[in-house]
N, C-alpha and C. Protein backbone atom coordinates (compact mmCIF):
# COMPACT_ATOMS: atom_id res chain seq x y z
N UNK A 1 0.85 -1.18 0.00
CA UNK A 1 0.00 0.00 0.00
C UNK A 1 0.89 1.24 0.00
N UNK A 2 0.67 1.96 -0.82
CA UNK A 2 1.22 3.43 -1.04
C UNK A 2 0.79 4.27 -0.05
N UNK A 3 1.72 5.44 0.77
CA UNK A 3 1.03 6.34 1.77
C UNK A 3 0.89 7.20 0.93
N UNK A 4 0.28 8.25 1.83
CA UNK A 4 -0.32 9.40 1.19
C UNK A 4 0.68 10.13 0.64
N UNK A 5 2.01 10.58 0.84
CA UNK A 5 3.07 11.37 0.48
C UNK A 5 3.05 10.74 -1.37
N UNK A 6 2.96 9.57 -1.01
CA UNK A 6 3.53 9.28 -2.90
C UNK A 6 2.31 9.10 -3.54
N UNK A 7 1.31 8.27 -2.67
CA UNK A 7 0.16 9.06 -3.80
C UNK A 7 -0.35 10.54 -4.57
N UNK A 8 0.20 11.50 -3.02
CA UNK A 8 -0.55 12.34 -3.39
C UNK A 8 0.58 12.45 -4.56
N UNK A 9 1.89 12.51 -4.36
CA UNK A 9 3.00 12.84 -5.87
C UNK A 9 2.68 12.11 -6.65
N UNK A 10 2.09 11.10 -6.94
CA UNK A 10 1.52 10.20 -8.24
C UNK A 10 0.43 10.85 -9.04
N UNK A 11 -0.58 11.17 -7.92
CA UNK A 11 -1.31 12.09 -8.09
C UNK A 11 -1.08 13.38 -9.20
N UNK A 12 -0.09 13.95 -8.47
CA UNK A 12 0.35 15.66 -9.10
C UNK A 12 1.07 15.19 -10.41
N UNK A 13 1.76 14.11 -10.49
CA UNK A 13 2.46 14.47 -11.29
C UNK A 13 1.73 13.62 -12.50
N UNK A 14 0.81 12.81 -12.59
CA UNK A 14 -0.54 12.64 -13.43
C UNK A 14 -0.74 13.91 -13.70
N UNK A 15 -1.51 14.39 -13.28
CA UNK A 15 -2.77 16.10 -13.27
C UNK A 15 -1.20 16.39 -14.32
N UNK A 16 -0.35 16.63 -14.06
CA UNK A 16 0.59 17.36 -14.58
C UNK A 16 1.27 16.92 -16.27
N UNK A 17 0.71 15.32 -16.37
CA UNK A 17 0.89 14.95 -17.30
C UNK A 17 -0.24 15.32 -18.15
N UNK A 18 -1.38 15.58 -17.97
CA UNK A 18 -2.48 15.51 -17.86
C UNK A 18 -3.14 17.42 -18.91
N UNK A 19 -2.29 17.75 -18.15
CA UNK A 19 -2.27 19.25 -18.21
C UNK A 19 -1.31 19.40 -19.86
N UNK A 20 -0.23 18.52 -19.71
CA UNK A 20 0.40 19.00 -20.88
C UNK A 20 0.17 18.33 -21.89
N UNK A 21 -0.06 16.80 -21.72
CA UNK A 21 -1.13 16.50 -23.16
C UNK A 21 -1.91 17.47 -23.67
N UNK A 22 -3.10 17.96 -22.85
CA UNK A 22 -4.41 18.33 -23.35
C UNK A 22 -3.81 19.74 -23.96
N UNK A 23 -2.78 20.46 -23.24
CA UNK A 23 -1.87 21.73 -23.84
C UNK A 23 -1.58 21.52 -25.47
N UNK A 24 -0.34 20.55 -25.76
CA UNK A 24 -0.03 19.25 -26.90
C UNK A 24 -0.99 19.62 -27.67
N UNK A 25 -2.34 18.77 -27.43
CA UNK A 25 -3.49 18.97 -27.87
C UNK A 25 -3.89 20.10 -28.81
N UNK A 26 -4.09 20.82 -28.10
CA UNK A 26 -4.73 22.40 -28.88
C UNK A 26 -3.28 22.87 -29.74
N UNK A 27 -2.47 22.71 -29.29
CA UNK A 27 -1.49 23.17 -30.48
C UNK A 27 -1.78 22.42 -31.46
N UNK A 28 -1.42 21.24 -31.34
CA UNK A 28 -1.60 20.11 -32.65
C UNK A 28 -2.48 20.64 -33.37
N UNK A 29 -3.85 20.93 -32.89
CA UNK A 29 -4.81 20.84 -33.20
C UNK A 29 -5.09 22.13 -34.21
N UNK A 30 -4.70 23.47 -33.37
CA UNK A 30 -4.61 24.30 -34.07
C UNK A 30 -3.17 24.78 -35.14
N UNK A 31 -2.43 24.36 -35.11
CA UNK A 31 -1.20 24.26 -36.03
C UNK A 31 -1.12 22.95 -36.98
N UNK A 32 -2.44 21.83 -36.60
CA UNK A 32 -1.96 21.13 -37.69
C UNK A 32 -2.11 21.56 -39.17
N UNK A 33 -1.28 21.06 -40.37
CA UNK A 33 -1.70 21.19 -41.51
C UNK A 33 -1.46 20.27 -42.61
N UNK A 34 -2.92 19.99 -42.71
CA UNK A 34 -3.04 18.85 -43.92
C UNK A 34 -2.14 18.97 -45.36
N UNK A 35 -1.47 17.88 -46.03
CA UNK A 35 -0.64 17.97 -47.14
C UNK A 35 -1.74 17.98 -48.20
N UNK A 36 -1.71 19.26 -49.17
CA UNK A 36 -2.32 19.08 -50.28
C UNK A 36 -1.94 18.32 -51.53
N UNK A 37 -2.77 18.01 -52.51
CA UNK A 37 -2.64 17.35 -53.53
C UNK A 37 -1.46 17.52 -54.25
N UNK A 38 -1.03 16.95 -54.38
CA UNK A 38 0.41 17.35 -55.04
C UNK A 38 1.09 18.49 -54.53
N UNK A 39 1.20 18.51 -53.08
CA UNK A 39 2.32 19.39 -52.69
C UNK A 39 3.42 18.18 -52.35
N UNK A 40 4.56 18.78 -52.05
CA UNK A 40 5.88 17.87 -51.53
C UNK A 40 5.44 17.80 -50.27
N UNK A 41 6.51 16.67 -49.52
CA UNK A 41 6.39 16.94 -48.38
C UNK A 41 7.50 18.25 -47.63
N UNK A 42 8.16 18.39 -48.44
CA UNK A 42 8.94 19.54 -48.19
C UNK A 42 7.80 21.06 -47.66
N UNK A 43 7.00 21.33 -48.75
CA UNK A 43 6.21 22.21 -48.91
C UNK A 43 5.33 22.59 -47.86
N UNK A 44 4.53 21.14 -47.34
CA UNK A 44 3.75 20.63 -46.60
C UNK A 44 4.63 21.13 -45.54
N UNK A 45 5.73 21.11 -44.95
CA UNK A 45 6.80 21.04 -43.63
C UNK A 45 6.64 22.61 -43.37
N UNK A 46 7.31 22.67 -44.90
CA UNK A 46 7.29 24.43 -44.63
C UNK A 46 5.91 25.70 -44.42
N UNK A 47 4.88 24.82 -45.01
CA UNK A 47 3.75 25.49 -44.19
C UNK A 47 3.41 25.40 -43.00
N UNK A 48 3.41 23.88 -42.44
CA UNK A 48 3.51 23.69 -40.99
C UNK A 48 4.19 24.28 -40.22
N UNK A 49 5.43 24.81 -40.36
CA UNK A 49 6.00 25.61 -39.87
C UNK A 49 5.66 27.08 -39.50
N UNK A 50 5.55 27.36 -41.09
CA UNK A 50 4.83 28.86 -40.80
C UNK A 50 3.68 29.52 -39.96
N UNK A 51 2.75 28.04 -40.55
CA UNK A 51 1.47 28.14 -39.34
C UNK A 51 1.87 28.05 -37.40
N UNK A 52 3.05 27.17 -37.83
CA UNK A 52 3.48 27.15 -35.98
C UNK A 52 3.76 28.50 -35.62
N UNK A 53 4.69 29.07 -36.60
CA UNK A 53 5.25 30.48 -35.82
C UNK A 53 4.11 31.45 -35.92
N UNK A 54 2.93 31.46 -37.05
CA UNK A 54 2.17 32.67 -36.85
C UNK A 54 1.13 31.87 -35.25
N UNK A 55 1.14 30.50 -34.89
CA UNK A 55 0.29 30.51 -33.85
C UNK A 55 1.09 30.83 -32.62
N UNK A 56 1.95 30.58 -32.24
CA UNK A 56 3.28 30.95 -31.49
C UNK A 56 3.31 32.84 -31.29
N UNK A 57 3.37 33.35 -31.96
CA UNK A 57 3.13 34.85 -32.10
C UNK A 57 1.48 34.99 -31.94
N UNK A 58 0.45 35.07 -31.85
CA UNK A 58 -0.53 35.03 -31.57
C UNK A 58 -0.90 34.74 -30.02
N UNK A 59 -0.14 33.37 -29.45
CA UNK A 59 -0.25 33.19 -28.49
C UNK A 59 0.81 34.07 -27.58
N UNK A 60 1.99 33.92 -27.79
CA UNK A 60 3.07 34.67 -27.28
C UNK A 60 1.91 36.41 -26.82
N UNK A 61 1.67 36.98 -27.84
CA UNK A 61 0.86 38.34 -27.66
C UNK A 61 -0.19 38.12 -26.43
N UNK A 62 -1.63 37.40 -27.21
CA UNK A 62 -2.29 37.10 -26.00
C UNK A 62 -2.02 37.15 -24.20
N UNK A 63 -0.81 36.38 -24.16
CA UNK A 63 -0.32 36.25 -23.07
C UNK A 63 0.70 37.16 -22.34
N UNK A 64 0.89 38.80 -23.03
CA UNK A 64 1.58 39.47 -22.81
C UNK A 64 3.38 39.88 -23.20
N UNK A 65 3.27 38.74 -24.04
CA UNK A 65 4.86 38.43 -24.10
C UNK A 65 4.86 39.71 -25.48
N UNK A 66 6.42 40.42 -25.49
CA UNK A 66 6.72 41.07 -26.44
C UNK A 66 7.66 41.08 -27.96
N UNK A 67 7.91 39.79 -27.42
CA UNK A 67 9.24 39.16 -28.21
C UNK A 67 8.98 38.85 -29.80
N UNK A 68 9.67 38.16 -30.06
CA UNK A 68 9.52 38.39 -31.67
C UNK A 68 10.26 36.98 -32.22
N UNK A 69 9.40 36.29 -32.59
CA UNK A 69 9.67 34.83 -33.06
C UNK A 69 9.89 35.50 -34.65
N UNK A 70 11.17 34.34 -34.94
CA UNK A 70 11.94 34.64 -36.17
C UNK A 70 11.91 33.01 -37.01
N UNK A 71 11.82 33.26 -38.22
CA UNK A 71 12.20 32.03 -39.16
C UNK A 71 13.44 32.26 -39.25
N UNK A 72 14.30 31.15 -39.41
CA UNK A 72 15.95 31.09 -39.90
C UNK A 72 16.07 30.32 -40.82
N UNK A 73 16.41 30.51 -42.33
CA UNK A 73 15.99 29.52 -43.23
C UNK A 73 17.06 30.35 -44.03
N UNK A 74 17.52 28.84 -45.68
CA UNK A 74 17.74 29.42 -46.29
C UNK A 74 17.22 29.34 -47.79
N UNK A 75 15.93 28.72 -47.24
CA UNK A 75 15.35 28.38 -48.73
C UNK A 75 14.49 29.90 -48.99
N UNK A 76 14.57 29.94 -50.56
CA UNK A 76 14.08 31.49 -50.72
C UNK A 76 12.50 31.89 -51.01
N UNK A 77 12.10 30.36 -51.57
CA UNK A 77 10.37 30.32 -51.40
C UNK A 77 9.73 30.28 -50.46
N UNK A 78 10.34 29.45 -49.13
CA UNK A 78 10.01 29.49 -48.03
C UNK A 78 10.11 31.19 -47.15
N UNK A 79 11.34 31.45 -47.37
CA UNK A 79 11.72 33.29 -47.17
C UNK A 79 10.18 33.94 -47.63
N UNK A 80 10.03 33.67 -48.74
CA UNK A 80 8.87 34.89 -49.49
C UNK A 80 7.93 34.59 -49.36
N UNK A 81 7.40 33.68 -48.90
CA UNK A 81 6.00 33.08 -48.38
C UNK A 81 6.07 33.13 -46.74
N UNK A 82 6.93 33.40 -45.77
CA UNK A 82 6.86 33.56 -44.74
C UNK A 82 7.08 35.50 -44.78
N UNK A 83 7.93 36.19 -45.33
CA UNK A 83 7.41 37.67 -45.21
C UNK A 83 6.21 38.07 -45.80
N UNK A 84 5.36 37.25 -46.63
CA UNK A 84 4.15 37.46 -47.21
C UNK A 84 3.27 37.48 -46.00
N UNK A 85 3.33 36.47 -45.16
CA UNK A 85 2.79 36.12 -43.95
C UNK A 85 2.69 36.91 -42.75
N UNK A 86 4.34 37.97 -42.81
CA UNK A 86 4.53 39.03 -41.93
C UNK A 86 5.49 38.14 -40.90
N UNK A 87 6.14 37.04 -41.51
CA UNK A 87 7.02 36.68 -40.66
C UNK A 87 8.20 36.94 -41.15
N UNK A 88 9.05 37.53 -39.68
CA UNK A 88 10.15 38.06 -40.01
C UNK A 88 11.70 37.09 -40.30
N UNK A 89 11.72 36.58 -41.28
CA UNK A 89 12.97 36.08 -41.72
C UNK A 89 14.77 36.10 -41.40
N UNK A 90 15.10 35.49 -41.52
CA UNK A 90 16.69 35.39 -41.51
C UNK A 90 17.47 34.28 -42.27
N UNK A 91 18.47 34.81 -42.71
CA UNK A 91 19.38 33.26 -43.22
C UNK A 91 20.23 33.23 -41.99
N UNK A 92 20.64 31.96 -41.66
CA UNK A 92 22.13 31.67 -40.79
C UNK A 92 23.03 33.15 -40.74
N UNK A 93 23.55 32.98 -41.54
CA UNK A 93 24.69 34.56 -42.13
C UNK A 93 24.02 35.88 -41.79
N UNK A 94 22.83 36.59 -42.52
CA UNK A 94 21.98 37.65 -42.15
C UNK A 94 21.79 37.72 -40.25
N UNK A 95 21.38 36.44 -39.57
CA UNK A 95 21.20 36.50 -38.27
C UNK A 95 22.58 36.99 -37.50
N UNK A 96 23.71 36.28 -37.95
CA UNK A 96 24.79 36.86 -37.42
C UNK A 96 25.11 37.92 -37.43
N UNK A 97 24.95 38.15 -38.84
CA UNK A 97 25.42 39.69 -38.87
C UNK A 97 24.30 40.78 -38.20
N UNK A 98 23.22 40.72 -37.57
CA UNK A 98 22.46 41.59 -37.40
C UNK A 98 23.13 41.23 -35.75
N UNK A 99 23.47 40.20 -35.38
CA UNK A 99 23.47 40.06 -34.09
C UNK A 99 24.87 41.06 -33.75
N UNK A 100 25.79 40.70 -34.60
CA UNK A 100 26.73 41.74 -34.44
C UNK A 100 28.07 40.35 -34.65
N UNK A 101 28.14 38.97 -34.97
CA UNK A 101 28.56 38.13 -34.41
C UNK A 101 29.40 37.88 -35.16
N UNK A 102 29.56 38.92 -37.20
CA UNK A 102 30.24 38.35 -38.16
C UNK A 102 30.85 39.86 -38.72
């Protein structure tokens, strides 16, 4: 028989598993994105993506945060379809150099 000390921690740390599935959840849920008909799976990746960071920035706001989620890429269709989006871009190289690092 288990005492109460480790139940109740079996307990918490369930609820706690519990909590971040159902979290999991609504992201999945709202960031998933179906592969269209003859897209690549490349294509497919790179929209999923995009959709992560515009839900990521959406939520980030909501919740007060001010920060500024960035793509780092160096594919250039992916680039122009994510500033189309209003997401702010970088290559590897461009990030450095803005950081001050090159």
């Amino acid at each position: 028989m288990l005492n109460s000390d480790v139940q109740f921690g079996l307990g918490s740390a369930y609820a706690n598993f519990l909590t971040v599935a159902c979290c999991v959840a609504l992201i999945c849920r709202d960031t998933y994105v179906k592969r269209d008909p003859g897209e690549s799976p490349n294509d497919r990746n790179d929209r999923a993506i995009r959709a992560a960071i515009t839900w990521y920035q959406a939520h980030f706001a909501e919740n007060g945060h001010n920060g500024e989620l960035v793509l780092l890429t160096s594919d250039k269709q992916h680039t122009n379809k994510a500033v189309m989006q209003g997401i702010t871009t970088f290559t590897g190289t461009s990030l450095m150099f803005s950081l001050g690092l090159l």
